[in-house]
Protein backbone atom coordinates (compact mmCIF):
# COMPACT_ATOMS: atom_id res chain seq x y z
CA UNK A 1 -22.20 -145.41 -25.16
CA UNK A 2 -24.71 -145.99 -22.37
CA UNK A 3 -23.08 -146.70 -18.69
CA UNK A 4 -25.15 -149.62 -17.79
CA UNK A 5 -23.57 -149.96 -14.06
CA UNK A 6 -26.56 -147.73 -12.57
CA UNK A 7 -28.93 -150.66 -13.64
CA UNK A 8 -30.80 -151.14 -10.35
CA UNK A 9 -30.05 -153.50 -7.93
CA UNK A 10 -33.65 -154.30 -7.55
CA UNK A 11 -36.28 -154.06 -9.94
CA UNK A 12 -39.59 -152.36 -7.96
CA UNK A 13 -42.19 -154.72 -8.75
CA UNK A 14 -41.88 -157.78 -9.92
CA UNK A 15 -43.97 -159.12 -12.81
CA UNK A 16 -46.92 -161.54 -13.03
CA UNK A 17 -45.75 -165.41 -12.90
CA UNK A 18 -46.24 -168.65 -15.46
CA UNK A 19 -46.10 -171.81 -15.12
CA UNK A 20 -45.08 -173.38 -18.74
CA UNK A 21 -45.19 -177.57 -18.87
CA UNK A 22 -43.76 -179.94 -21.60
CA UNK A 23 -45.33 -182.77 -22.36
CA UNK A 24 -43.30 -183.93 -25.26
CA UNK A 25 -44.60 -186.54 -27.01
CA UNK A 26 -47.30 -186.78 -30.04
CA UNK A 27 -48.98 -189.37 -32.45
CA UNK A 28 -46.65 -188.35 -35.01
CA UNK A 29 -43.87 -185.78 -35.93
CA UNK A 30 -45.04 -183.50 -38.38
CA UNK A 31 -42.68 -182.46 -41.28
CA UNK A 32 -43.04 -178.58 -40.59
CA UNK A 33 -42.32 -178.94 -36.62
CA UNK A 34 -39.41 -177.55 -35.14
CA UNK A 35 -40.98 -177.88 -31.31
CA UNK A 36 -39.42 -180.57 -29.08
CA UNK A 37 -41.73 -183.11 -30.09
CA UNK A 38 -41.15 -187.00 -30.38
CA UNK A 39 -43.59 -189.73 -32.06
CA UNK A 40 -44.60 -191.78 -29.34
CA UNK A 41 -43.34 -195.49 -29.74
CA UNK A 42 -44.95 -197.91 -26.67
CA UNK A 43 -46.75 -196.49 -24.00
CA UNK A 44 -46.23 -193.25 -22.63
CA UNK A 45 -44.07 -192.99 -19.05
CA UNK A 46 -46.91 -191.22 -17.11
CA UNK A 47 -45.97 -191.67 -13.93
CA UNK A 48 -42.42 -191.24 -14.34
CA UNK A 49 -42.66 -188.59 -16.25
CA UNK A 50 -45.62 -186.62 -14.15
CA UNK A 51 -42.62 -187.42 -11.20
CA UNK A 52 -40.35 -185.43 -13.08
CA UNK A 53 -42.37 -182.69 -13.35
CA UNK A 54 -43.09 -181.97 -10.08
CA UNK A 55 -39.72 -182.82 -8.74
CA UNK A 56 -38.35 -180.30 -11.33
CA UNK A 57 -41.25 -177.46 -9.96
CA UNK A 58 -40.40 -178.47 -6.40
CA UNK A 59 -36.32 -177.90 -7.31
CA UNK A 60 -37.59 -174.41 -9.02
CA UNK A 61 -39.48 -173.21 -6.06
CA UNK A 62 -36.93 -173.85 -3.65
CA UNK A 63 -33.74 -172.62 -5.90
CA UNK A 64 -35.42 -168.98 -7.25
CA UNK A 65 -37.48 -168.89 -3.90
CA UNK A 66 -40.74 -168.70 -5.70
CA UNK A 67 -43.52 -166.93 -2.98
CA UNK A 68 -45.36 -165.21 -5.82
CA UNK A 69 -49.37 -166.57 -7.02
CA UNK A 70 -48.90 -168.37 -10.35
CA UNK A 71 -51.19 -166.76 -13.03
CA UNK A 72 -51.86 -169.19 -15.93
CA UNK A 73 -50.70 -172.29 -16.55
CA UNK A 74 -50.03 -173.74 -19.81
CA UNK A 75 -49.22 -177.32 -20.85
CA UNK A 76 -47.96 -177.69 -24.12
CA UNK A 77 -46.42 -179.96 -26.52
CA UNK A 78 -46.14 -182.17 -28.36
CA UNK A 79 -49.79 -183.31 -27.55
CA UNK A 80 -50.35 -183.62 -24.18
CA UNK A 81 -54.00 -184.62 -24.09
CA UNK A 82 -52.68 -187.91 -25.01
CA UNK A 83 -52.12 -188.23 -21.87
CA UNK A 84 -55.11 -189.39 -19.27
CA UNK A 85 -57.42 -187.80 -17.24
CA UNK A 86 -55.34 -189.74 -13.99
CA UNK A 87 -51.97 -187.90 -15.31
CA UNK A 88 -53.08 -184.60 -15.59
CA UNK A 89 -55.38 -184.67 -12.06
CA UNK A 90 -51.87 -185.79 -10.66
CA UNK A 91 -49.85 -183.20 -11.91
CA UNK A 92 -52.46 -180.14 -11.51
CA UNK A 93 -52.86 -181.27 -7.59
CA UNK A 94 -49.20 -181.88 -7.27
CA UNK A 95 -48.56 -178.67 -8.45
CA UNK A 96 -51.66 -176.76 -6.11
CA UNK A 97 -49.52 -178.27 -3.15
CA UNK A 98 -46.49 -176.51 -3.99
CA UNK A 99 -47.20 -173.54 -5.48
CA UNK A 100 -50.29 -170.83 -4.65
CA UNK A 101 -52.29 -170.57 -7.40
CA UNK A 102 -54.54 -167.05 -8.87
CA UNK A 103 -58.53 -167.79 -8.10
CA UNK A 104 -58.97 -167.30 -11.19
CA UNK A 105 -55.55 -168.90 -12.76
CA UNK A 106 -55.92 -169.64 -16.76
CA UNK A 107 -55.17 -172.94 -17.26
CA UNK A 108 -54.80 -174.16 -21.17
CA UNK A 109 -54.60 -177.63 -22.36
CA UNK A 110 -52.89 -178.29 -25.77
CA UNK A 111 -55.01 -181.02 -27.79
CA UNK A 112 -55.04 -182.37 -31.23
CA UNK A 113 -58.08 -183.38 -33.02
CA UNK A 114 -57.22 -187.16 -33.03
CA UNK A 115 -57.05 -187.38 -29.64
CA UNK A 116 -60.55 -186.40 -28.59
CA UNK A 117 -62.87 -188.10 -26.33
CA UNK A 118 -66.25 -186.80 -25.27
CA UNK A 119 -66.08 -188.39 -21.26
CA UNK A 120 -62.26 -187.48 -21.55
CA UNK A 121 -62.64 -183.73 -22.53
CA UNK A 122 -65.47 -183.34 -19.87
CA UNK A 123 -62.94 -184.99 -16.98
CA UNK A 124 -60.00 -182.31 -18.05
CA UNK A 125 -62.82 -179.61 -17.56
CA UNK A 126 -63.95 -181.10 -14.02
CA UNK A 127 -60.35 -180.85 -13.07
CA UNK A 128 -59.28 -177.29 -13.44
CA UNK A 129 -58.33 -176.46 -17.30
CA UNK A 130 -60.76 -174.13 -18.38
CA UNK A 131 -59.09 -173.30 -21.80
CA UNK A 132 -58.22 -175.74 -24.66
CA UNK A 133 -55.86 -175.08 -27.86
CA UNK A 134 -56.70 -177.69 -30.60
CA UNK A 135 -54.18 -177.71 -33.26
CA UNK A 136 -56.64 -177.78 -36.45
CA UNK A 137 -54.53 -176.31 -38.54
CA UNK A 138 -56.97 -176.50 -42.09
CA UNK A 139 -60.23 -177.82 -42.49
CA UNK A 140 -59.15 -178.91 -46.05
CA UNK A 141 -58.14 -182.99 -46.26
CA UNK A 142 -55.78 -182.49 -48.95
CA UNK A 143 -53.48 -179.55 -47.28
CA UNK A 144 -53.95 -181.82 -43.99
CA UNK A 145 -52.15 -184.67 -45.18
CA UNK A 146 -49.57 -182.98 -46.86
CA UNK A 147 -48.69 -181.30 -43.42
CA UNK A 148 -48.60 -185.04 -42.30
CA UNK A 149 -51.31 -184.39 -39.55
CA UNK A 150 -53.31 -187.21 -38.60
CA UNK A 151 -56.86 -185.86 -38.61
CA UNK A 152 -59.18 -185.27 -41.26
CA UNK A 153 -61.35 -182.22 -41.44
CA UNK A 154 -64.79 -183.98 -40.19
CA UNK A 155 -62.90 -185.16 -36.92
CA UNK A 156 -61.88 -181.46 -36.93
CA UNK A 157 -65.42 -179.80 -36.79
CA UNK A 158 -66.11 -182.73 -34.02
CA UNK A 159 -63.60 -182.40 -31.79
CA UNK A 160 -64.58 -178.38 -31.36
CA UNK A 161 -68.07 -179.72 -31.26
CA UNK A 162 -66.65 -182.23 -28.37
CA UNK A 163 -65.33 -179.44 -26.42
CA UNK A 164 -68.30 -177.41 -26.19
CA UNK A 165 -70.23 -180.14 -25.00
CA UNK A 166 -67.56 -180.54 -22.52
CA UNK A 167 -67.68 -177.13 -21.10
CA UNK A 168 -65.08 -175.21 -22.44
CA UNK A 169 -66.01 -171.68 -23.09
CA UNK A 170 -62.87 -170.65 -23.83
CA UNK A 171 -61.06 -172.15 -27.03
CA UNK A 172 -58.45 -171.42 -29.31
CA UNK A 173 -58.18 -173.24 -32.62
CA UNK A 174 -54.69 -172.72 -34.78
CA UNK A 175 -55.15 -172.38 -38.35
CA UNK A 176 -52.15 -171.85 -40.88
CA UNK A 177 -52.00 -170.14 -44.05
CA UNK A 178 -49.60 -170.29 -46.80
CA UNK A 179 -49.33 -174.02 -47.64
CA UNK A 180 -48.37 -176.40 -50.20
CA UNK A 181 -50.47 -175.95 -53.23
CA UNK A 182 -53.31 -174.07 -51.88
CA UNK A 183 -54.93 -170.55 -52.73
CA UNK A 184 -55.96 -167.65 -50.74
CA UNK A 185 -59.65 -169.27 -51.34
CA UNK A 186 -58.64 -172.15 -49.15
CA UNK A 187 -57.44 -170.48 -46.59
CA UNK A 188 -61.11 -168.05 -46.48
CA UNK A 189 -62.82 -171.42 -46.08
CA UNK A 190 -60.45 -172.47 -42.75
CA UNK A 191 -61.32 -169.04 -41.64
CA UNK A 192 -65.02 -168.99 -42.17
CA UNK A 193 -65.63 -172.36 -41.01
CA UNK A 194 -63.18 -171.86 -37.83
CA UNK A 195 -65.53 -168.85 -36.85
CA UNK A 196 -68.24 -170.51 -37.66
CA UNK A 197 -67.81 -173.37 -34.87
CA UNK A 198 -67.60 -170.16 -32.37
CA UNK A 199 -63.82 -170.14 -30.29
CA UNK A 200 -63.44 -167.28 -28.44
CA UNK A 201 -59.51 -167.12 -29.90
CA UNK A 202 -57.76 -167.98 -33.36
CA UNK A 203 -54.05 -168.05 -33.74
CA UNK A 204 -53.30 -167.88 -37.63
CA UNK A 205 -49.79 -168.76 -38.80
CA UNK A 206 -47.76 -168.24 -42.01
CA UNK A 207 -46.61 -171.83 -42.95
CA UNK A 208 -42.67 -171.20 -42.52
CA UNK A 209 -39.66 -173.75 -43.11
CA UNK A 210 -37.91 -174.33 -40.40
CA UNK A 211 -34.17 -175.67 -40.19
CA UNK A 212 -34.11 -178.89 -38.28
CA UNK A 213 -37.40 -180.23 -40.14
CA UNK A 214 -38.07 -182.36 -42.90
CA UNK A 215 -39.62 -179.62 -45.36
CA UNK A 216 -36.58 -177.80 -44.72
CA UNK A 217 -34.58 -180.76 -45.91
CA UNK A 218 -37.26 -181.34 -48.55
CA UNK A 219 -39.03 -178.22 -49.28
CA UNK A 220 -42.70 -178.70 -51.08
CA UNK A 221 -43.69 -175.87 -53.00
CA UNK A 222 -45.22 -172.71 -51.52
CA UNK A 223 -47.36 -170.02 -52.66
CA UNK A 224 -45.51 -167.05 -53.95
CA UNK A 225 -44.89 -163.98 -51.44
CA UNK A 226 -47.81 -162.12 -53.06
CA UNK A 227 -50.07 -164.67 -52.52
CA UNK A 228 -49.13 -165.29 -49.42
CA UNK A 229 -49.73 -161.83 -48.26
CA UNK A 230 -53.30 -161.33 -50.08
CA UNK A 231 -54.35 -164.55 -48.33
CA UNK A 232 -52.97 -163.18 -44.90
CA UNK A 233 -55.07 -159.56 -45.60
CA UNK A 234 -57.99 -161.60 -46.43
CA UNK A 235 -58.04 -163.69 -43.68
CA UNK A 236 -57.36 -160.98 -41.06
CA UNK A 237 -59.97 -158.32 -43.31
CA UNK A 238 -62.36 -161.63 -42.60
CA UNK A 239 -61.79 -161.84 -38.65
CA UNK A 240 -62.15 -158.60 -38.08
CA UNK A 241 -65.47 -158.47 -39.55
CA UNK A 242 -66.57 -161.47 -37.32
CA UNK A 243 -65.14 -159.23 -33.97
CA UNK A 244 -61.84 -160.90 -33.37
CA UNK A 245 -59.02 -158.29 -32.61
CA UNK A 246 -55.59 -159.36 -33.65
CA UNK A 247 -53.52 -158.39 -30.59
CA UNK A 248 -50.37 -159.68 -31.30
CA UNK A 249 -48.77 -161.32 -34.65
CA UNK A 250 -50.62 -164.73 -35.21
CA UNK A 251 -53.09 -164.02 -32.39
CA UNK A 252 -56.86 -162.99 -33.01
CA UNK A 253 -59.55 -162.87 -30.18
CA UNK A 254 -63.20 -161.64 -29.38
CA UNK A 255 -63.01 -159.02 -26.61
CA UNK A 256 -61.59 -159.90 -23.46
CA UNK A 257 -60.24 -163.12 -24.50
CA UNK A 258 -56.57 -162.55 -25.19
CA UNK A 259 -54.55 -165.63 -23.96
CA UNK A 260 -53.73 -164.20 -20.66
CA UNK A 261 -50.63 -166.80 -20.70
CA UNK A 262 -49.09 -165.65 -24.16
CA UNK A 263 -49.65 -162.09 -23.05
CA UNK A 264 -47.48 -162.78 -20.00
CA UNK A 265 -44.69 -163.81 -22.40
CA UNK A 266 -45.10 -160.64 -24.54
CA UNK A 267 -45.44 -158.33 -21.65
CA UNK A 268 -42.00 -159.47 -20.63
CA UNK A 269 -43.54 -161.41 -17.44
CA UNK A 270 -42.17 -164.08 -15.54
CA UNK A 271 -43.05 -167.79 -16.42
CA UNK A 272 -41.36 -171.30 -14.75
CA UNK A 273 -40.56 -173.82 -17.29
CA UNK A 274 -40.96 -177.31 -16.27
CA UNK A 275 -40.34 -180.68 -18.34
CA UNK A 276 -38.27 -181.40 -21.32
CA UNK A 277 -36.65 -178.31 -23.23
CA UNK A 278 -39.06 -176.46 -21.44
CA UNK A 279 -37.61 -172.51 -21.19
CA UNK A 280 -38.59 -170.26 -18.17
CA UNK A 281 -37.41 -166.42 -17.68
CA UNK A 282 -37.47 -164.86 -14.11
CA UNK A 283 -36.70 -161.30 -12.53
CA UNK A 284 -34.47 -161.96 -9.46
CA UNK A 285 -35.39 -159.58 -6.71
CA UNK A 286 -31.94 -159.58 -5.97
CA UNK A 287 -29.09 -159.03 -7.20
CA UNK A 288 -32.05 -157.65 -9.51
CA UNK A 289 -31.20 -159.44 -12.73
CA UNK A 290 -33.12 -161.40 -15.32
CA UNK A 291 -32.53 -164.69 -15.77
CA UNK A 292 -33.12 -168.08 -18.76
CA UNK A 293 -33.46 -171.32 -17.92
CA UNK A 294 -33.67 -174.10 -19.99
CA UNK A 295 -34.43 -177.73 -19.09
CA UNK A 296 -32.64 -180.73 -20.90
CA UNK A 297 -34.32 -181.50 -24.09
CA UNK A 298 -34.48 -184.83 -24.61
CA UNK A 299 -37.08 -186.88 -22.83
CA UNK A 300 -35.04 -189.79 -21.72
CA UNK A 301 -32.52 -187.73 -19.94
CA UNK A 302 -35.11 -185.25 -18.32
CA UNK A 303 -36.71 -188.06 -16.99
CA UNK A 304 -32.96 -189.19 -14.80
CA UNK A 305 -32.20 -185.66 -13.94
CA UNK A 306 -35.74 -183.92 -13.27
CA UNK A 307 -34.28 -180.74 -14.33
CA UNK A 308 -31.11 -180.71 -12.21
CA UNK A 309 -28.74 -180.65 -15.34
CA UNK A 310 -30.83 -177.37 -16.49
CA UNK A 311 -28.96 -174.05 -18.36
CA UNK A 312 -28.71 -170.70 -16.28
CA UNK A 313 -27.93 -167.89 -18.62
CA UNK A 314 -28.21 -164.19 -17.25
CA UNK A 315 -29.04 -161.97 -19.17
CA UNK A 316 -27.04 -159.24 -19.92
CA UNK A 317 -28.26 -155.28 -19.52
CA UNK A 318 -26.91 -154.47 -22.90
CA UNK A 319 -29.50 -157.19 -24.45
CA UNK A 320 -32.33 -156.20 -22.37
CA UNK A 321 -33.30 -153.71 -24.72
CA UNK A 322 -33.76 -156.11 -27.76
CA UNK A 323 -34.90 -158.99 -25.55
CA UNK A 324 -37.49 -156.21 -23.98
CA UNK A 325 -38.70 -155.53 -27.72
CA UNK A 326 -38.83 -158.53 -29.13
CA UNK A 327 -41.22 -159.09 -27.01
CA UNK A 328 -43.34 -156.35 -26.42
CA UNK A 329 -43.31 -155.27 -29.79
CA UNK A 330 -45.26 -158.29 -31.06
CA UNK A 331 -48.67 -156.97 -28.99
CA UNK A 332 -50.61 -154.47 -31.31
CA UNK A 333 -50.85 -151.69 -28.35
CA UNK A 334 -46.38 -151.90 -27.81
CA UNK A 335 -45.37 -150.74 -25.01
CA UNK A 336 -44.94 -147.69 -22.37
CA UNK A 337 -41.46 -146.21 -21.30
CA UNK A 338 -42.60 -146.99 -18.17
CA UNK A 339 -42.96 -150.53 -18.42
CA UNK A 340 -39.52 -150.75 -19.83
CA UNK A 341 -38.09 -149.44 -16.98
CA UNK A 342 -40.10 -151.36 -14.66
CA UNK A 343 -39.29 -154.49 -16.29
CA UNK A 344 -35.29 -154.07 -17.12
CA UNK A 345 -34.11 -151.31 -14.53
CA UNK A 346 -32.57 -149.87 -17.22
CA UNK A 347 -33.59 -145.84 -18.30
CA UNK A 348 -35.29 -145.61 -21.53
CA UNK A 349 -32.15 -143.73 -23.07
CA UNK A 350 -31.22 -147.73 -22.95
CA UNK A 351 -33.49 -148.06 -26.40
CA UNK A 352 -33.13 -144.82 -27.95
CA UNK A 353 -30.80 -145.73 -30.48
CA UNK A 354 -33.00 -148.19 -31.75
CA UNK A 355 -36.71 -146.50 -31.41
CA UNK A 356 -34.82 -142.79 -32.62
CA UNK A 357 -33.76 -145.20 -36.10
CA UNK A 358 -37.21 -146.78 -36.33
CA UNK A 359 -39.05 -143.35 -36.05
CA UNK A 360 -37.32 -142.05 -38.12
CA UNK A 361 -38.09 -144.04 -40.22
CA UNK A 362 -41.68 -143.80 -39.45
CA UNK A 363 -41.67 -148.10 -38.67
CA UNK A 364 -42.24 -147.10 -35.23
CA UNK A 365 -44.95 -144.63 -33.66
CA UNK A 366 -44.58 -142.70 -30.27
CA UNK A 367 -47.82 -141.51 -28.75
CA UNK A 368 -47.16 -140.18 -25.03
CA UNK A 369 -44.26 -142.22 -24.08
CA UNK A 370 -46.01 -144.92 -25.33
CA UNK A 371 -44.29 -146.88 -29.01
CA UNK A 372 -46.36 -149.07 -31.19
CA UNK A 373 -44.91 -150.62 -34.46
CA UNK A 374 -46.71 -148.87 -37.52
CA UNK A 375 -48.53 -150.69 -40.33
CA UNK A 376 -45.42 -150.93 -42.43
CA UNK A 377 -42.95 -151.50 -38.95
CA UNK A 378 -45.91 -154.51 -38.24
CA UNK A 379 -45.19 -155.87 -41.64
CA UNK A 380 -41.11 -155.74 -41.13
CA UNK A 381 -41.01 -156.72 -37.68
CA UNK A 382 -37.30 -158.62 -38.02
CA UNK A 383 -36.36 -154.95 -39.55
CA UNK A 384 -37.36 -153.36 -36.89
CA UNK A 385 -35.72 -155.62 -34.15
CA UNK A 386 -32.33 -155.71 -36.29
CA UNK A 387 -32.03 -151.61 -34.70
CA UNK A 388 -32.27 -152.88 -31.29
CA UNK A 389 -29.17 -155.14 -31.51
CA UNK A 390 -25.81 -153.83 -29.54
């Protein structure tokens, strides 16, 4: 077995850095959601919440001693453009004084249909967020109030329309595929009319039941596996035609607009996580380890400790491998040997048990030091993981 005491002490250059915030609440909770996500019951805490934030960055900076530029930002959800204009300017200027920000930092706004307002959507533009993610999900009625969403389709096609208007150049709509008493013809619709209203992204998702939900506890009925996959190869067969690249799993973009933030994930960067449940990762210059963070999940108690009571877990060298590949392994082009050492310290004879099992069986393909998964590997992903597990 691999000695893993020569792991360096430092790793040479650390990666990019994320910023991930939590806003956690939303309209309504959603029977398929398994995000920390809570239905909104009086007015939302703003203020108290936007201080929490930034006294849980400000707590960050000082404990991991955080001097590197932040690259994207992302503020997710829940549905955070329920909250105002005033919040969000707060929070983004809060976080320019204690942090350095990229010139040309991504910064993505989640948003749900329902919650779009033309003067609203042009104020989040003024103040910095240059990319949106609206949760659309179907353009059908019918499949949108079985997933218990609380737009209709029109408000759909208007609230892209809205952001346009608003500026945004840069927009990814989710779409998912796979749901209750629909056919691969509905899903070709969602598709066609999603690339008709011209984002420069499209994240596409398999409909899955997740424990901890309520279609878990009550499942509705699904498509069968074959349909499921026909309607996934036409949908993708559909994309491509239209110029949008899938690039990782459920990800699908014109050229040159890959979510820089989700790429940072994938790549095995570095990202803070701020609010509640949020998750962060970080490479420690010294003692040269990696290291998880999670924030306390449930918004009432984030908002008394401000991340204070938040979960440290290093992780260990015999997991990087699986953690490195889990990761990287999602993205279309995989990854270099070089990257894996740069990233984990470790040698690549660290994930040669694993890739020599997947090439053999031919779910993995090495091209000069460089592994990719193959068309069958892409389809059996979890297989293909399982072989990186110590």
């Amino acid at each position: 077995m691999l000695n893993y005491l020569f792991i360096r002490s430092i790793i040479a250059v650390l990666p990019p850095l994320s910023l991930y915030i939590h806003i956690p609440w939303c309209i309504k909770k959603c029977p398929y959601c398994d995000f920390n996500s809570h239905a909104a019951k009086s007015d939302l805490p703003e203020t108290a919440y936007v201080d929490a934030l930034l006294a849980d960055l400000a707590k960050d900076v000082r404990r991991y001693r955080i001097d590197r530029p932040i690259a994207t930002i992302f503020i997710g959800g829940g549905t955070p453009s329920l909250f105002s204009t005033a919040a969000i300017d707060r929070l983004l200027q809060g976080i320019a004084r204690q942090v350095t920000l990229e010139q040309n930092a991504e910064i993505t706004l989640e948003a749900n249909p329902g919650t779009f307002e033309s003067k609203k959507f042009r104020d989040f533009r003024w103040l910095g967020i240059n990319r949106l993610s609206i949760g659309i999900q179907s353009f059908h009625d019918g499949p949108l109030r079985r997933l218990g969403r609380v737009h209709s389709s029109k408000e759909a096609v208007t609230a892209v329309d809205i952001a346009h208007r608003a500026g945004f150049d840069n927009i990814n709509l989710d779409l998912m595929f796979g749901l209750p008493e629909t056919t691969p013809d509905t899903s070709r619709i969602d598709v066609e009319t999603a690339i008709g209203l011209q984002p420069a992204h499209i994240s596409l998702y398999q409909l899955t039941l997740e424990p901890n939900t309520y279609f878990h506890k009550f499942p509705p009925r699904l498509p069968g596996d074959e349909i499921v996959f026909e309607t996934q190869r036409l949908c993708q067969s559909i994309l491509a035609d239209h110029g949008y690249r899938q690039y990782e799993i459920s990800a699908y973009s014109l050229d040159g607009r890959q979510c820089r933030h989700n790429l940072n994930y994938w790549q095995f960067g570095d990202y803070l996580g701020i609010g509640a449940g949020a998750h962060g990762k970080l490479s420690l210059a010294l003692p040269g380890r990696i290291l998880r963070t999670v924030k306390p999940r449930h918004p009432e108690q984030y908002l008394k400790t401000a991340g204070d009571d938040a979960i440290e877990t290093i992780i260990a060298p015999q997991d990087l491998p699986l953690e490195f590949a889990m990761n990287q392994l999602r993205l279309k082009q995989g990854f270099s040997a070089n990257a894996f050492r740069s990233a984990t310290g470790l040698p690549l004879a660290a994930l040669e048990p694993g890739l020599n099992s997947n090439l053999k069986q031919r779910l993995l393909i090495e091209e000069n030091e460089r592994y990719h998964c193959s068309d069958l590997g892409w389809n059996f992903l979890d297989t293909v993981l399982q072989r990186f597990v110590n």
